[in-house]
Structure formats: structure tokens, C-alpha cells
N, C-alpha and C. Protein backbone atom coordinates (compact mmCIF):
# COMPACT_ATOMS: atom_id res chain seq x y z
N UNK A 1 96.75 79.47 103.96
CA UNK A 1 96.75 80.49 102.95
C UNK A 1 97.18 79.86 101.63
N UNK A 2 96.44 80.30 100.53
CA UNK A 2 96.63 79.55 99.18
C UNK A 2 97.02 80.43 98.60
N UNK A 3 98.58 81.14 98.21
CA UNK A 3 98.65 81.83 97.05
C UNK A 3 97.75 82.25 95.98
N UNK A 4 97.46 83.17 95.19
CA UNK A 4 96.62 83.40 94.15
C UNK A 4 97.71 83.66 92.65
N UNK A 5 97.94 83.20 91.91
CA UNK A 5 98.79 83.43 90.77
C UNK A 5 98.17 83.94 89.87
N UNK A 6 98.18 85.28 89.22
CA UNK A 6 97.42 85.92 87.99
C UNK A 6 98.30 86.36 87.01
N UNK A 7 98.10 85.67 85.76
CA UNK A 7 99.10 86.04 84.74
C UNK A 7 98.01 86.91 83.79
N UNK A 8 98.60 88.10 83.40
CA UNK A 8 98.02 88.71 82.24
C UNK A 8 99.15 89.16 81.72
N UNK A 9 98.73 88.52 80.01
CA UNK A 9 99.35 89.51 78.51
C UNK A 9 100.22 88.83 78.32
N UNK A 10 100.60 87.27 79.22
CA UNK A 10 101.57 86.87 79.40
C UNK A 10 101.79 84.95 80.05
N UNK A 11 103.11 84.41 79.62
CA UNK A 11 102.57 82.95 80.23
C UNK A 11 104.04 82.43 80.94
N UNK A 12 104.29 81.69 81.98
CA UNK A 12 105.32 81.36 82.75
C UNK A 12 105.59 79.81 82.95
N UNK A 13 106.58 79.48 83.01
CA UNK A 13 106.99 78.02 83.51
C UNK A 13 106.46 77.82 84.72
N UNK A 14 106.05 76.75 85.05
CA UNK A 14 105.50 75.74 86.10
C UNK A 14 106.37 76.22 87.30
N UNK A 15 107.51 75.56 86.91
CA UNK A 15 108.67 75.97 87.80
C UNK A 15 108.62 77.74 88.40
N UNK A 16 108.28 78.82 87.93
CA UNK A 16 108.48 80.09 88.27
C UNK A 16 107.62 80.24 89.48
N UNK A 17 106.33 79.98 88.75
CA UNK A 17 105.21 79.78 89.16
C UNK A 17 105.20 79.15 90.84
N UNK A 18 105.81 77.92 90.66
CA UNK A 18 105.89 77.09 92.06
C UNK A 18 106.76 78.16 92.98
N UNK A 19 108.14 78.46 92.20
CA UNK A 19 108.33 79.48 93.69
C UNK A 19 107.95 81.00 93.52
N UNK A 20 107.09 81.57 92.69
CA UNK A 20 106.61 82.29 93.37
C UNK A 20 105.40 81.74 94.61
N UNK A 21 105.03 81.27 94.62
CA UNK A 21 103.92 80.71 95.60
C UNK A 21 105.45 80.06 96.78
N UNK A 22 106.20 79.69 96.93
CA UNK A 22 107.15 79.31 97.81
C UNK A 22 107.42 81.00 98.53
N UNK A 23 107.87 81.84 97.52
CA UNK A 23 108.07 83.08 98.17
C UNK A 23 107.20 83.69 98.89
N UNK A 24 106.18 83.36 98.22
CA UNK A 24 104.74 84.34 98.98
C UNK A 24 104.68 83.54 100.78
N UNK A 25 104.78 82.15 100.82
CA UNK A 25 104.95 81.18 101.77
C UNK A 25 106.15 81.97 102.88
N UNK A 26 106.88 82.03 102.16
CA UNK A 26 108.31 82.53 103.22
C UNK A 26 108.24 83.53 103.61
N UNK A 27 107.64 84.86 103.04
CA UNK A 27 107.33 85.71 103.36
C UNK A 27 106.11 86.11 104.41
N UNK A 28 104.94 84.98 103.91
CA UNK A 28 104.21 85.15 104.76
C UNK A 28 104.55 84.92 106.23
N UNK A 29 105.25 84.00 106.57
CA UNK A 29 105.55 83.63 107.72
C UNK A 29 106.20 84.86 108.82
N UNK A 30 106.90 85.22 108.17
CA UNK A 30 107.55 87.24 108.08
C UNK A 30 106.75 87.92 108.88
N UNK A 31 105.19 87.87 107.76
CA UNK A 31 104.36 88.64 108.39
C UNK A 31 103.19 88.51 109.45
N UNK A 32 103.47 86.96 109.74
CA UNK A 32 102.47 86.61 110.82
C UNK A 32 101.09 86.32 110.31
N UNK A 33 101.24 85.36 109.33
CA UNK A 33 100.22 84.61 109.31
C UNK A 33 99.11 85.33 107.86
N UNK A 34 99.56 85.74 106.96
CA UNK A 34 98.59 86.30 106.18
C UNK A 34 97.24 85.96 105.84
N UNK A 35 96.45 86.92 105.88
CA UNK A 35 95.12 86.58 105.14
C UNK A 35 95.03 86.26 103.91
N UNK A 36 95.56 86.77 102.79
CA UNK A 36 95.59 86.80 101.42
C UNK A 36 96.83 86.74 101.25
N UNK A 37 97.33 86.33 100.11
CA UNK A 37 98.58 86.77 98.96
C UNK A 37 98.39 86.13 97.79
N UNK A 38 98.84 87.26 97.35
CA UNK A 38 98.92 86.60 95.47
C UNK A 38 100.40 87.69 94.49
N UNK A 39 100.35 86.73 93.71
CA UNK A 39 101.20 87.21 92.51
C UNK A 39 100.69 87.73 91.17
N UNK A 40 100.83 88.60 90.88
CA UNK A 40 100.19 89.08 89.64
C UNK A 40 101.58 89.12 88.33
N UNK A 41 101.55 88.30 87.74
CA UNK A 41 102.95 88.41 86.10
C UNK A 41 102.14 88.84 85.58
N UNK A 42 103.25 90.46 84.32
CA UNK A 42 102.33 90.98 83.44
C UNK A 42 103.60 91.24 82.60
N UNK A 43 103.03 91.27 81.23
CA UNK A 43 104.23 91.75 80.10
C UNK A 43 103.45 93.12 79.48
N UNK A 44 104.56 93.97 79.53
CA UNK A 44 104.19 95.36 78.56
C UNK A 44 104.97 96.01 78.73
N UNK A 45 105.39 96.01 77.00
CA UNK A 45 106.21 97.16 76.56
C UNK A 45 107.05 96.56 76.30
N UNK A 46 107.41 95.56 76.17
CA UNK A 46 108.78 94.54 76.11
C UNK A 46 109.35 94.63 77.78
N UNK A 47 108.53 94.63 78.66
CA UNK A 47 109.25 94.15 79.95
C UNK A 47 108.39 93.77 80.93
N UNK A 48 109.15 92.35 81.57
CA UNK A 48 108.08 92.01 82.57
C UNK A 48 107.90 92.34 83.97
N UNK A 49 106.76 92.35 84.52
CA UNK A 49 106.09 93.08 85.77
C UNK A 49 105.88 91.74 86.59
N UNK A 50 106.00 91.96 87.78
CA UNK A 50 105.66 91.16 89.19
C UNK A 50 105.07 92.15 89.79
N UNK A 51 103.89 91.68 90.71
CA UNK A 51 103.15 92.65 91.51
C UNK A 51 102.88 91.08 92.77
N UNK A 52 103.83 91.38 93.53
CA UNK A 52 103.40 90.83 94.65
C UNK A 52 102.39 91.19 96.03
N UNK A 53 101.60 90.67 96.75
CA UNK A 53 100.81 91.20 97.79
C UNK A 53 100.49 90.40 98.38
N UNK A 54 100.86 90.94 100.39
CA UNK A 54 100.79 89.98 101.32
C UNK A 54 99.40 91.20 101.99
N UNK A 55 98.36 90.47 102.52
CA UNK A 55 97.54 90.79 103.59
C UNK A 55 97.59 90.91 104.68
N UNK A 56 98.31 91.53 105.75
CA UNK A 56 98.55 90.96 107.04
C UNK A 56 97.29 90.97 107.55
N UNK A 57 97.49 89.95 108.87
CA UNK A 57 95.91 90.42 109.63
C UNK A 57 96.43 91.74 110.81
N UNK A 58 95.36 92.48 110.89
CA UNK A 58 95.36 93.82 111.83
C UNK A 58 96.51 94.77 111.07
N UNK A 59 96.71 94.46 110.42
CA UNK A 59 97.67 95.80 109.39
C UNK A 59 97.54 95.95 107.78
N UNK A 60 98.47 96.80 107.33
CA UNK A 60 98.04 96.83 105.71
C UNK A 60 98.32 96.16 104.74
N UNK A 61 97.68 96.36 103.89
CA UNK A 61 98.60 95.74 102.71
C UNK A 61 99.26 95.96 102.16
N UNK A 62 100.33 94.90 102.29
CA UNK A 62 101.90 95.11 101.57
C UNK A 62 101.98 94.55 100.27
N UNK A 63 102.25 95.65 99.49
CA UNK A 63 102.38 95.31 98.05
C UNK A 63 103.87 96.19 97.53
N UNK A 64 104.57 94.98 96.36
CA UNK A 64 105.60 95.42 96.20
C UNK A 64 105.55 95.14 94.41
N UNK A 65 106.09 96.00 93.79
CA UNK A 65 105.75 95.83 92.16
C UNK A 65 107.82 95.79 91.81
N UNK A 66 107.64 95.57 90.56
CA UNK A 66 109.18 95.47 90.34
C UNK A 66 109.21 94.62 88.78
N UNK A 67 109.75 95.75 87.60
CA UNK A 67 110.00 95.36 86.36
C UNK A 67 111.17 94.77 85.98
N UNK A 68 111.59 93.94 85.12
CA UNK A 68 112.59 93.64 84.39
C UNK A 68 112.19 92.98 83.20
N UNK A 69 113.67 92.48 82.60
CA UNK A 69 113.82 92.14 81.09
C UNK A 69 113.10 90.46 81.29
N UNK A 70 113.25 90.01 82.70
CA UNK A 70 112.20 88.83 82.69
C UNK A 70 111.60 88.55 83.98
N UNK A 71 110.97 87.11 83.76
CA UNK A 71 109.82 87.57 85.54
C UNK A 71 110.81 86.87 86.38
N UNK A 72 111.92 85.77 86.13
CA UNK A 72 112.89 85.16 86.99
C UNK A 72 113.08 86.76 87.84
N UNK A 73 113.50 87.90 87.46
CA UNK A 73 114.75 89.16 87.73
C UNK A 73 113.29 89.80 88.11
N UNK A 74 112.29 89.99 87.74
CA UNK A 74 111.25 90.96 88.07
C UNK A 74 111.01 90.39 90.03
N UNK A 75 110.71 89.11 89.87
CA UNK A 75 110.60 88.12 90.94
C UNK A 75 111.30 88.48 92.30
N UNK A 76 112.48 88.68 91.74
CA UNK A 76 113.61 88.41 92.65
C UNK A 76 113.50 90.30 93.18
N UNK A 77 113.53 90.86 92.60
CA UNK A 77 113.21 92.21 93.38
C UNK A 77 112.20 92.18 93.69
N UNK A 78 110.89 92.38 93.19
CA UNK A 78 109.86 92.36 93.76
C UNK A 78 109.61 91.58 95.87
N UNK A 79 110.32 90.44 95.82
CA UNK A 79 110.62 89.62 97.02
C UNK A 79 111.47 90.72 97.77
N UNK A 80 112.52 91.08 97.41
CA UNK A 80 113.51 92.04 98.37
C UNK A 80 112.51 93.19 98.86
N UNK A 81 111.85 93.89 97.66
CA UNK A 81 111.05 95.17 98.17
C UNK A 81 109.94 94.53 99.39
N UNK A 82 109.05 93.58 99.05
CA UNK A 82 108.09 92.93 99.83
C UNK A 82 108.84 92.94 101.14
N UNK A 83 110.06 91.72 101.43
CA UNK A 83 110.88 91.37 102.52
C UNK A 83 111.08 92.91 103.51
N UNK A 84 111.52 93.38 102.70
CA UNK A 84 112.04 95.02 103.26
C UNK A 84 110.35 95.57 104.29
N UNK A 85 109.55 95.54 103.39
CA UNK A 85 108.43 96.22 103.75
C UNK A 85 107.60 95.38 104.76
N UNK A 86 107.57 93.98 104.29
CA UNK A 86 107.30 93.38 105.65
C UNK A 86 107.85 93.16 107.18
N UNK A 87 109.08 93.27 107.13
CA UNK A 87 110.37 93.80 108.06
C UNK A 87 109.90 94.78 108.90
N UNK A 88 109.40 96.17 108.19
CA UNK A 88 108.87 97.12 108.72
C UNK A 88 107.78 97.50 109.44
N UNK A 89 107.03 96.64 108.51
CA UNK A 89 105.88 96.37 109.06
C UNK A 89 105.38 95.49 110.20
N UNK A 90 106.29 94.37 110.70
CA UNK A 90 105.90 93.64 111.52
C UNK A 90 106.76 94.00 112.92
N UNK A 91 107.67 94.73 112.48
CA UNK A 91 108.69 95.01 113.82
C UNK A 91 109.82 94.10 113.94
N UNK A 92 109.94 93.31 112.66
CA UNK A 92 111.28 92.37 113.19
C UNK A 92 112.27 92.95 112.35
N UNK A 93 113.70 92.95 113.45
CA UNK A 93 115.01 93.11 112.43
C UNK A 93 115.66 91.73 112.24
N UNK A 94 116.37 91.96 111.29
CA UNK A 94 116.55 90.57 110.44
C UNK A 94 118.14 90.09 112.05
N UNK A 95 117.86 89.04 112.41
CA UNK A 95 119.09 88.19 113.69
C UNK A 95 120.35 88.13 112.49
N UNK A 96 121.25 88.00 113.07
CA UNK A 96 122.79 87.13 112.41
C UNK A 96 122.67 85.75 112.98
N UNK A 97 122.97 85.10 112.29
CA UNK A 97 122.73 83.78 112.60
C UNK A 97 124.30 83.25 113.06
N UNK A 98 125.02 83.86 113.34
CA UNK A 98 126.54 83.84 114.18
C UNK A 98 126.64 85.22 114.83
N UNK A 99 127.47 84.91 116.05
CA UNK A 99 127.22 85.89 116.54
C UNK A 99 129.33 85.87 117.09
N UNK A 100 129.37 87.70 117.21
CA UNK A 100 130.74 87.86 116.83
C UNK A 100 130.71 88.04 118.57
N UNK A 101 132.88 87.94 118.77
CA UNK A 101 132.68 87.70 120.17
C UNK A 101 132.14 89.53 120.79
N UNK A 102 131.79 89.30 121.83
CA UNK A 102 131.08 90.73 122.69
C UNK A 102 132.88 91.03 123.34
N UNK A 103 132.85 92.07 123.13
CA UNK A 103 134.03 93.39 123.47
C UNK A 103 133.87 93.25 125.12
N UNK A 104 135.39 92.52 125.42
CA UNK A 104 135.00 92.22 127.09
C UNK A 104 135.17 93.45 127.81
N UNK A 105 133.90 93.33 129.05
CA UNK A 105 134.36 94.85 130.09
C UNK A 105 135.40 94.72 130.96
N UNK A 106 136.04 96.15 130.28
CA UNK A 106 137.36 96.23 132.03
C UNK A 106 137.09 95.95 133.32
N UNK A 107 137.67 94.73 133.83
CA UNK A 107 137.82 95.35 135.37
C UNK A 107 137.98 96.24 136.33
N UNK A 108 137.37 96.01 136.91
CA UNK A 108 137.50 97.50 137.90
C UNK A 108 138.11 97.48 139.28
């Protein structure tokens, strides 16, 4: 899967750019293998827009939008809403990666 990056009204560092396509990557994995994803950056109104979208295969498309004062902060929500919705969508709850001790049973 090759990310798709679409900037309109608007232009981004190399660097943003690279991890949005890293995010779309991490996420995809989330969702089991996507068909499509892309990033759409947009400026209007004095604030910038992220429109992220993962394809799953055999389910829908997950799209997550999310404004701020820049696309670093637009980015970074946009990923949480996506994460959240792909979560849902695929049936996984997020593991603890430590695990606390289990409440021993009384003897009997």
C-alpha cells in the first residue's frame, strides 16, 4: 500500500509529510491490510485541515477529518479519531503491555 498525499490551498515540510505516510502505515496494520489510504492537508479560513482515510478490505471506509491552528496538531487528532475508529472497526481492544498481578482465589 502506497499512501496518497494531497495538499490543497496549501504546502508542508518533507518531514510532516513522511510521517503522515508513517501514520497511515501504523494504522494500516490496525486495520488488516488496507486497500487504499491517503492524506488530504487543506488550509481555510486561517486553519488547517487533515482528512485522513484508510480502506479496509471487506469493510468501510474509515475516514477521520480534524482542524487546527497547524497540520503538526490537525495530524495528531486526526490519527487518534482514525485509531479510535479503526479499533472499532476491526474488533481489536487496545492489550497493556504489563500486566498487573491477578487477585488470588480463596481456598476452599
Amino acid at each position: 500500500m502506497d499512501p496518497v498525499i494531497t495538499l490543497r490551498h496549501c504546502d508542508i515540510a518533507p518531514d510532516l509529510r513522511d510521517r503522515a505516510i508513517s501514520t497511515l502505515h501504523r494504522l494500516g496494520h490496525l486495520a488488516g491490510r488496507p486497500t487504499n489510504a491517503a492524506a488530504v492537508f487543506s488550509a481555510a479560513g486561517g486553519l488547517a485541515g487533515v482528512e485522513l482515510q484508510l480502506d479496509a478490505p471487506g469493510g468501510p471506509l474509515i475516514v477521520a477529518r480534524a482542524n487546527a491552528a497547524d497540520h503538526r496538531t490537525a495530524l495528531d487528532r486526526a490519527e487518534e479519531r482514525l485509531r479510535r475508529q479503526v479499533a472499532r472497526v476491526s474488533g481489536r481492544t487496545r492489550v497493556a503491555r504489563h500486566s498487573a498481578e491477578l487477585p488470588q482465589r480463596p481456598q476452599v
